[in-house]
N, C-alpha and C. Protein backbone atom coordinates (compact mmCIF):
# COMPACT_ATOMS: atom_id res chain seq x y z
N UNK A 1 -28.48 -163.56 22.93
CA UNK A 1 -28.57 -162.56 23.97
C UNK A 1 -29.87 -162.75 24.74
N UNK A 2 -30.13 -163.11 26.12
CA UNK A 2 -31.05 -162.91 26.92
C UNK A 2 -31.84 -161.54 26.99
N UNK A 3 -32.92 -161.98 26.61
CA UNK A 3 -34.09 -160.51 26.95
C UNK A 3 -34.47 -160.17 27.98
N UNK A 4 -34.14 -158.93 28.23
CA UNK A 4 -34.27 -158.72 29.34
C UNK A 4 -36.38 -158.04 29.88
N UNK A 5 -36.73 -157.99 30.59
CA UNK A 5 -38.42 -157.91 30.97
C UNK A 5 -38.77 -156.82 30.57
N UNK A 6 -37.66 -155.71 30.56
CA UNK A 6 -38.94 -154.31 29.78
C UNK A 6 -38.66 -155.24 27.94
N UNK A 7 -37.83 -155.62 27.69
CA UNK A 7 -37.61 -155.89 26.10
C UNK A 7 -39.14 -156.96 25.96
N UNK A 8 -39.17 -158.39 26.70
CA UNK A 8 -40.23 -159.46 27.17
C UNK A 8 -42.13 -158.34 26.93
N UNK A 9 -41.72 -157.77 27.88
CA UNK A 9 -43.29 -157.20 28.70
C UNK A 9 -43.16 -155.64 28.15
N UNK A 10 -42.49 -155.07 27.80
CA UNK A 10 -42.46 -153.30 27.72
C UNK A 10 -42.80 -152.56 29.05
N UNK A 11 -41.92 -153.30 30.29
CA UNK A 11 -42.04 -152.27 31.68
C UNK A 11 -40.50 -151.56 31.44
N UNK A 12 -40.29 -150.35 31.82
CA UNK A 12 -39.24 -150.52 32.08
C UNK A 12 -38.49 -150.16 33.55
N UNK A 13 -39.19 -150.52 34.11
CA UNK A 13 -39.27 -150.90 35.55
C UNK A 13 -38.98 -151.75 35.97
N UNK A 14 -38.87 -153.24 35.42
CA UNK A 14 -38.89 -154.20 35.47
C UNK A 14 -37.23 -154.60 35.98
N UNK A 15 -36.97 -155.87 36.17
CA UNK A 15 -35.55 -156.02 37.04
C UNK A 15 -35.18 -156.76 35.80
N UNK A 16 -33.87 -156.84 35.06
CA UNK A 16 -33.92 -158.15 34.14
C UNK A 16 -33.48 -159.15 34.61
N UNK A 17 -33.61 -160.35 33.98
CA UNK A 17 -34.04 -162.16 34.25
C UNK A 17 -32.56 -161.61 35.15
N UNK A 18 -32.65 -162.56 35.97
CA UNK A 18 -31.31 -163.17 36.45
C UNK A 18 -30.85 -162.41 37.64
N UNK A 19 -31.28 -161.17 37.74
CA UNK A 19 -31.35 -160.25 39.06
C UNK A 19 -31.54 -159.89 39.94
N UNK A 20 -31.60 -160.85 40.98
CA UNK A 20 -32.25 -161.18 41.91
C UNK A 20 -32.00 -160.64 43.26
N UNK A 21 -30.38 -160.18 43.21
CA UNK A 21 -29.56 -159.45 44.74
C UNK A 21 -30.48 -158.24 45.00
N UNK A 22 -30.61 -158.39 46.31
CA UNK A 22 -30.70 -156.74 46.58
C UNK A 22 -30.04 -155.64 46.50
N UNK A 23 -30.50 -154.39 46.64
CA UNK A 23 -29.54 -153.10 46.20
C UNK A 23 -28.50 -152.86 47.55
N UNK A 24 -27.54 -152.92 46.81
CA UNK A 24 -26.06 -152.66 47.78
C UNK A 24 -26.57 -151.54 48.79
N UNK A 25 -26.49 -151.98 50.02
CA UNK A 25 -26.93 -150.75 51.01
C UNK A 25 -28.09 -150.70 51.70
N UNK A 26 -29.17 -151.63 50.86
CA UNK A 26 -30.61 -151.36 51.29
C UNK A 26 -30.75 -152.72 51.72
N UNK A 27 -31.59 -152.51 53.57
CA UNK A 27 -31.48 -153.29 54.37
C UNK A 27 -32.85 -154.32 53.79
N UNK A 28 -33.05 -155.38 54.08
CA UNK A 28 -34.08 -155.88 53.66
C UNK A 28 -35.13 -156.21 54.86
N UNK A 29 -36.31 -156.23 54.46
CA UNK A 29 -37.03 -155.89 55.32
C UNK A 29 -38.35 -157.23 55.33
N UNK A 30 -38.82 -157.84 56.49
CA UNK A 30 -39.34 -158.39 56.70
C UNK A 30 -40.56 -157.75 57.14
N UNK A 31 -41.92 -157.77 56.26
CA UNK A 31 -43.02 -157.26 56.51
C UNK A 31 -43.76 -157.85 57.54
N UNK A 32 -44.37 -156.79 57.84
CA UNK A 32 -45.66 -156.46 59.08
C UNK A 32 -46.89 -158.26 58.67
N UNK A 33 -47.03 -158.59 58.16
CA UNK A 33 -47.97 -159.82 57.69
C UNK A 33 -46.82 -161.07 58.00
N UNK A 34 -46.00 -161.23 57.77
CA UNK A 34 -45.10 -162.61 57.70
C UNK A 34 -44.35 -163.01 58.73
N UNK A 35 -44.73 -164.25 59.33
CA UNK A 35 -44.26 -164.87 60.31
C UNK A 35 -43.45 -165.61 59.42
N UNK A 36 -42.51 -166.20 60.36
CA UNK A 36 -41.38 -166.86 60.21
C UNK A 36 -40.92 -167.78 61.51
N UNK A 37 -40.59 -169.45 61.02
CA UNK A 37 -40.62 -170.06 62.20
C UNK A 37 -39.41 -171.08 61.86
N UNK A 38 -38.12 -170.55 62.41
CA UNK A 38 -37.33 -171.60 62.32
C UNK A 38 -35.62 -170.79 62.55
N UNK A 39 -34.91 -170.49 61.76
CA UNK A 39 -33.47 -169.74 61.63
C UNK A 39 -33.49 -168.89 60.61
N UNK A 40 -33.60 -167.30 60.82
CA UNK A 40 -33.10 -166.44 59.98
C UNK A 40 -31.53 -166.17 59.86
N UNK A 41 -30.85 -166.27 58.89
CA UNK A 41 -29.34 -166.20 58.73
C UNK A 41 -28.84 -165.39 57.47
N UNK A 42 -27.93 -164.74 57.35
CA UNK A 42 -28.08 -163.74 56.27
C UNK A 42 -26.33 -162.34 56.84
N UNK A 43 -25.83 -162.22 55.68
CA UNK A 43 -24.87 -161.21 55.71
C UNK A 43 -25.08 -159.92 55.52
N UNK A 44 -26.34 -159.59 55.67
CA UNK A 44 -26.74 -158.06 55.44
C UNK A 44 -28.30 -157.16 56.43
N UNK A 45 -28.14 -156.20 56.28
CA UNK A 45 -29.07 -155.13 57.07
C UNK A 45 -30.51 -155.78 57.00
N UNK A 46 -30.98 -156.54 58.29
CA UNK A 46 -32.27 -156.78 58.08
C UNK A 46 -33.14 -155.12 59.07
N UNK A 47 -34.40 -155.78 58.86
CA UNK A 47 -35.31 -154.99 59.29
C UNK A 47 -36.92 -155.90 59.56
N UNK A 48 -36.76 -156.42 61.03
CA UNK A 48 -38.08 -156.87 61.24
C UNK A 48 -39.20 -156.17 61.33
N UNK A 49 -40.47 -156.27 60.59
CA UNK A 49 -41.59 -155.66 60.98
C UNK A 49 -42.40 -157.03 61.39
N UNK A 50 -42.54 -157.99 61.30
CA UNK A 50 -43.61 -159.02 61.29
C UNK A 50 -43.12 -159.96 62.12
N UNK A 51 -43.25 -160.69 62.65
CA UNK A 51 -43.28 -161.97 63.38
C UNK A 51 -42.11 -163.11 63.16
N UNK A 52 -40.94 -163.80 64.20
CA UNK A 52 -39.71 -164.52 64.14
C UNK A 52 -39.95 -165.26 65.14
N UNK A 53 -39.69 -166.84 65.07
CA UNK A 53 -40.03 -167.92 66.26
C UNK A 53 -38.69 -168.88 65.75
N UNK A 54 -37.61 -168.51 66.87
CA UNK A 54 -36.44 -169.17 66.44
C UNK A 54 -35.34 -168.52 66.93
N UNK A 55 -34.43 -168.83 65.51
CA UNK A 55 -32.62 -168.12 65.76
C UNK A 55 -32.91 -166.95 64.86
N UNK A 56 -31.92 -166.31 65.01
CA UNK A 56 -31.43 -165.06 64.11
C UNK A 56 -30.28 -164.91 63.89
N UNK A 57 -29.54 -164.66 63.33
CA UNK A 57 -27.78 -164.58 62.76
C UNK A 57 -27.47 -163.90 61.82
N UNK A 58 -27.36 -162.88 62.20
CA UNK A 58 -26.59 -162.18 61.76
C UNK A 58 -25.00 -161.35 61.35
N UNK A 59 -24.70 -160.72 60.15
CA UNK A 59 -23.21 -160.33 60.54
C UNK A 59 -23.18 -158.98 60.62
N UNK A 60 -24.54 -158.05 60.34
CA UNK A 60 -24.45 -156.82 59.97
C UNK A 60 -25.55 -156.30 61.01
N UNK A 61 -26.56 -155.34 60.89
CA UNK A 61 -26.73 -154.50 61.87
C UNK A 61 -28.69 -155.26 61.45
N UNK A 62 -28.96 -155.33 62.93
CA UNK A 62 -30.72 -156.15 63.06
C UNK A 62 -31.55 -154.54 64.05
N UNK A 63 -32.57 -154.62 63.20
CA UNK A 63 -33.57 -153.47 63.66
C UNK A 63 -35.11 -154.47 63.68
N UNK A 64 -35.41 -154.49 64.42
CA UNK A 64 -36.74 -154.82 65.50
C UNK A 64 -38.00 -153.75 64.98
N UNK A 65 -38.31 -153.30 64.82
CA UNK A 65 -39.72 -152.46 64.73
C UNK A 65 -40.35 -152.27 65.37
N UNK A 66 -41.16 -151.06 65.51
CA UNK A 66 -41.91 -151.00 66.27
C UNK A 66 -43.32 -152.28 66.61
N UNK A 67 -43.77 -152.71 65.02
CA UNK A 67 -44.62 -153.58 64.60
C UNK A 67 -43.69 -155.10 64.88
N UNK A 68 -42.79 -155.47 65.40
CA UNK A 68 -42.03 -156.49 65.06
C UNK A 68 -42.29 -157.07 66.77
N UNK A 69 -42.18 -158.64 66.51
CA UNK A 69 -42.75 -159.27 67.38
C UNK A 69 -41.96 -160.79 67.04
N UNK A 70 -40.56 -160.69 67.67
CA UNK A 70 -39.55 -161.58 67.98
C UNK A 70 -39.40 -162.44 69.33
N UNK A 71 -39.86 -163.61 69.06
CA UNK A 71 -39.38 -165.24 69.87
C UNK A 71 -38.15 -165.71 69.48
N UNK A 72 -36.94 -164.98 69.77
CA UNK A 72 -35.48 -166.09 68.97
C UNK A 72 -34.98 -165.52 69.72
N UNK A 73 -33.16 -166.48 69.92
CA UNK A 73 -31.76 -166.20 70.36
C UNK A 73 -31.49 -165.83 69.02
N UNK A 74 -30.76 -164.67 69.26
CA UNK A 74 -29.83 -163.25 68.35
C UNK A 74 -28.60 -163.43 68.29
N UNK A 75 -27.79 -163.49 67.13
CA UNK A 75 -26.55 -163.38 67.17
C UNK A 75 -26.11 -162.54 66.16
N UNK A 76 -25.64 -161.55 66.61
CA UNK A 76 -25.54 -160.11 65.04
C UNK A 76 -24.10 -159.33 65.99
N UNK A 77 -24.05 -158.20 64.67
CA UNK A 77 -23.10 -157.24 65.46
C UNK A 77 -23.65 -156.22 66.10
N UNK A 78 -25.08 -156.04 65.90
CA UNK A 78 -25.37 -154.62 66.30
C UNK A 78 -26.88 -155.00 66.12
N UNK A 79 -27.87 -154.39 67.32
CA UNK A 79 -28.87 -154.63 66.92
C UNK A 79 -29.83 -153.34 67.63
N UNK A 80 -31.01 -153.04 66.95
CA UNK A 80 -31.90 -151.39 67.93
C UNK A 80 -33.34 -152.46 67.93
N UNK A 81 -33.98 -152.35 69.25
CA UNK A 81 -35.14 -153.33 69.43
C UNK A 81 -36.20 -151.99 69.83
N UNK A 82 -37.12 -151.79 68.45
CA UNK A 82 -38.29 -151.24 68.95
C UNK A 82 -40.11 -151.43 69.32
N UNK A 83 -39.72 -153.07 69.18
CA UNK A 83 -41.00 -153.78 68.87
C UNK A 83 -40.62 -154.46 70.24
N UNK A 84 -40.85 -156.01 70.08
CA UNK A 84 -40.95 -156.98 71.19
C UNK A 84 -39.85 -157.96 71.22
N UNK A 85 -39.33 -158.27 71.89
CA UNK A 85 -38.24 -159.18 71.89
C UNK A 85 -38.09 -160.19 73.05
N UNK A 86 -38.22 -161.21 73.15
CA UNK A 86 -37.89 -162.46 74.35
C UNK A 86 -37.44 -163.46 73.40
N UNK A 87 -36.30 -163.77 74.21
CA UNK A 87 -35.09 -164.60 73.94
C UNK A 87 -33.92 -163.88 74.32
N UNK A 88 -32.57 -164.11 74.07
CA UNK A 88 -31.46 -163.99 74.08
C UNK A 88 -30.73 -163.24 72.93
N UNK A 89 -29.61 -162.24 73.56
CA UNK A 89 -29.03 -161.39 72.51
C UNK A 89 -27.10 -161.88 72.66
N UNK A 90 -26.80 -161.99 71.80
CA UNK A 90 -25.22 -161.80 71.78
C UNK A 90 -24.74 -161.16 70.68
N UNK A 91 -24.45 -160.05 70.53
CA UNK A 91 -24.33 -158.62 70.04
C UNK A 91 -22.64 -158.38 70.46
N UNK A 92 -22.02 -158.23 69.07
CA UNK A 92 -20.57 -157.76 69.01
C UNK A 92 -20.32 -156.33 68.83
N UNK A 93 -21.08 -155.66 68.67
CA UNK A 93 -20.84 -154.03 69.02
C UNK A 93 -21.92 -153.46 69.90
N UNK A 94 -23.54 -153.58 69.55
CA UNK A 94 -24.29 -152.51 70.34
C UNK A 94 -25.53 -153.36 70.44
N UNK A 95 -26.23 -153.51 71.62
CA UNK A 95 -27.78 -153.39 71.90
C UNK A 95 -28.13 -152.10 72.19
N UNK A 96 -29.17 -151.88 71.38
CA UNK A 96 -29.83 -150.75 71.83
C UNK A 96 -31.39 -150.53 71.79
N UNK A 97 -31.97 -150.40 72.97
CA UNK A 97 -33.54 -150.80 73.28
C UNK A 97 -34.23 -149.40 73.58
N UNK A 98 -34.98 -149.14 72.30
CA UNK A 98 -35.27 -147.42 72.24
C UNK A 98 -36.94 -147.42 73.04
N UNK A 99 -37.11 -146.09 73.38
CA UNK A 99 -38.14 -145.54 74.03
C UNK A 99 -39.47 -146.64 74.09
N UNK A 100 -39.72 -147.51 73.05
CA UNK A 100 -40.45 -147.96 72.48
C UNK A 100 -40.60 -149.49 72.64
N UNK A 101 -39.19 -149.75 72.70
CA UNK A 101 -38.99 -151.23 72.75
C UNK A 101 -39.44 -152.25 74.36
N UNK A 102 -39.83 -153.62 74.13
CA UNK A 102 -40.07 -154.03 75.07
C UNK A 102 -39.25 -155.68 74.93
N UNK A 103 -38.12 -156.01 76.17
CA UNK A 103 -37.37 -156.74 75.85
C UNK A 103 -37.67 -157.80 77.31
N UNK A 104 -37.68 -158.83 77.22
CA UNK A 104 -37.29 -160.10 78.27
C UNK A 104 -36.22 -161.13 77.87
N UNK A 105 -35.29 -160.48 77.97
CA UNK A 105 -34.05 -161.66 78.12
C UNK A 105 -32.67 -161.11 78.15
N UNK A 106 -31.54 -162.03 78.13
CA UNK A 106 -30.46 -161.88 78.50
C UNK A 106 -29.68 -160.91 77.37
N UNK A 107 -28.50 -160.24 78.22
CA UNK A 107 -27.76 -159.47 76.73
C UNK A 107 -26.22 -160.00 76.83
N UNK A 108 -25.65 -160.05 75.73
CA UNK A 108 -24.57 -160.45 75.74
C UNK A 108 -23.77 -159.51 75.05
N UNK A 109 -23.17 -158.30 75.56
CA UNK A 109 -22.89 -157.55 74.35
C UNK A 109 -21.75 -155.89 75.31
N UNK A 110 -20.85 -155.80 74.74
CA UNK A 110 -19.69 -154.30 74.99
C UNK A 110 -20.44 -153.52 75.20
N UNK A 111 -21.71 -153.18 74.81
CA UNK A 111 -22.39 -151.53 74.69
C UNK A 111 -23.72 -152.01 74.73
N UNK A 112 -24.33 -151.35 75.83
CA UNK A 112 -25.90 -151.71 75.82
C UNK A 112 -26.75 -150.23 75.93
N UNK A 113 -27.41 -149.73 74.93
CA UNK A 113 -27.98 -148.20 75.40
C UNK A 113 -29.35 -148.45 75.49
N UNK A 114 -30.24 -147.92 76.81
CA UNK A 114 -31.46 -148.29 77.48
C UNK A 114 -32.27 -147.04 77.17
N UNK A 115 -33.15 -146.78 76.57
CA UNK A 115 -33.81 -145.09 76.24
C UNK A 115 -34.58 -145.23 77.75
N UNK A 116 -34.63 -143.78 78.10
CA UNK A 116 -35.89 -143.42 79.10
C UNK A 116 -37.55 -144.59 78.10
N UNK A 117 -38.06 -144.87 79.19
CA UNK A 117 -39.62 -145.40 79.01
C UNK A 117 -38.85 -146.98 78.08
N UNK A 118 -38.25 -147.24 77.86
CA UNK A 118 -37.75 -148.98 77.21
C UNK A 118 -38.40 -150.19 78.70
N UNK A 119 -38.71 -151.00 77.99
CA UNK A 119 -39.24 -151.78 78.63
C UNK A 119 -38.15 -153.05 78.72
N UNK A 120 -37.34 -153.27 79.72
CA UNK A 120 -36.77 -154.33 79.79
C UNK A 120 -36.34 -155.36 81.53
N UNK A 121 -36.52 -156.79 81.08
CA UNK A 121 -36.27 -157.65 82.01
C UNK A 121 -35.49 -158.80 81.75
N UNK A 122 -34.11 -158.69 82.18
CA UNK A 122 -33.43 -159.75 82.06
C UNK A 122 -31.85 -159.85 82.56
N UNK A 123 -30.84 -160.10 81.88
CA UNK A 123 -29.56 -159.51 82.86
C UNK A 123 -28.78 -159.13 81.83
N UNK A 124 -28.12 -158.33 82.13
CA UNK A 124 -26.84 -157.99 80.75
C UNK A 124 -25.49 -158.32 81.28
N UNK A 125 -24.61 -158.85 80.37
CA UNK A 125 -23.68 -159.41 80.80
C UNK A 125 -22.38 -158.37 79.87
């Protein structure tokens, strides 16, 4: 039988060996410190706070931050931009660029919602 880390260490807090998925539901989140330079790709709820120089691909729903500071072409179903964004969006249900957000580039997407004070330049298609 594999031991599991509170049995190993006595936390029982601890995750045991082999457990590595995230919790069903909970979006994962890219911190305020970490750049990233190349293709983010992934089947579940991200959450940028920190820095992206590249692609993005998504199948589930992309949130921008206020702290978030994105250089990539987007491909998701749904995305809310409250940080910075230049590049390109192609979005299968919603862009949405809140009070906060500041965007330069193209949208590709059924539903685009613009808050009063959003900062954007580019064309929506």
């Amino acid at each position: 039988m594999e031991e599991t880390m509170e049995e190993k260490f006595g936390n029982k807090d601890a995750v045991p060996k082999g457990n590595n998925a995230p919790q069903e539901g909970k979006p994962t989140i890219i911190g305020e410190s970490i750049l990233i330079r190349g293709e983010v790709a992934g089947e579940e709820d991200l959450i940028i706070k920190g820095k992206i120089e590249g692609t993005v691909k998504l199948k589930k729903h992309l949130t921008i931050d206020q702290t978030g500071d994105v250089k990539a072409d987007i491909n998701t179903s749904e995305i809310v931009v409250s940080g910075k964004l230049n590049g390109n969006i192609a979005a299968t249900s919603r862009v949405e660029i809140t009070k906060e957000g500041k965007m330069n580039c193209d949208i590709k997407s059924p539903r685009v919602i613009l808050a009063d004070g959003a900062l954007f330049r580019g064309k929506i298609d």
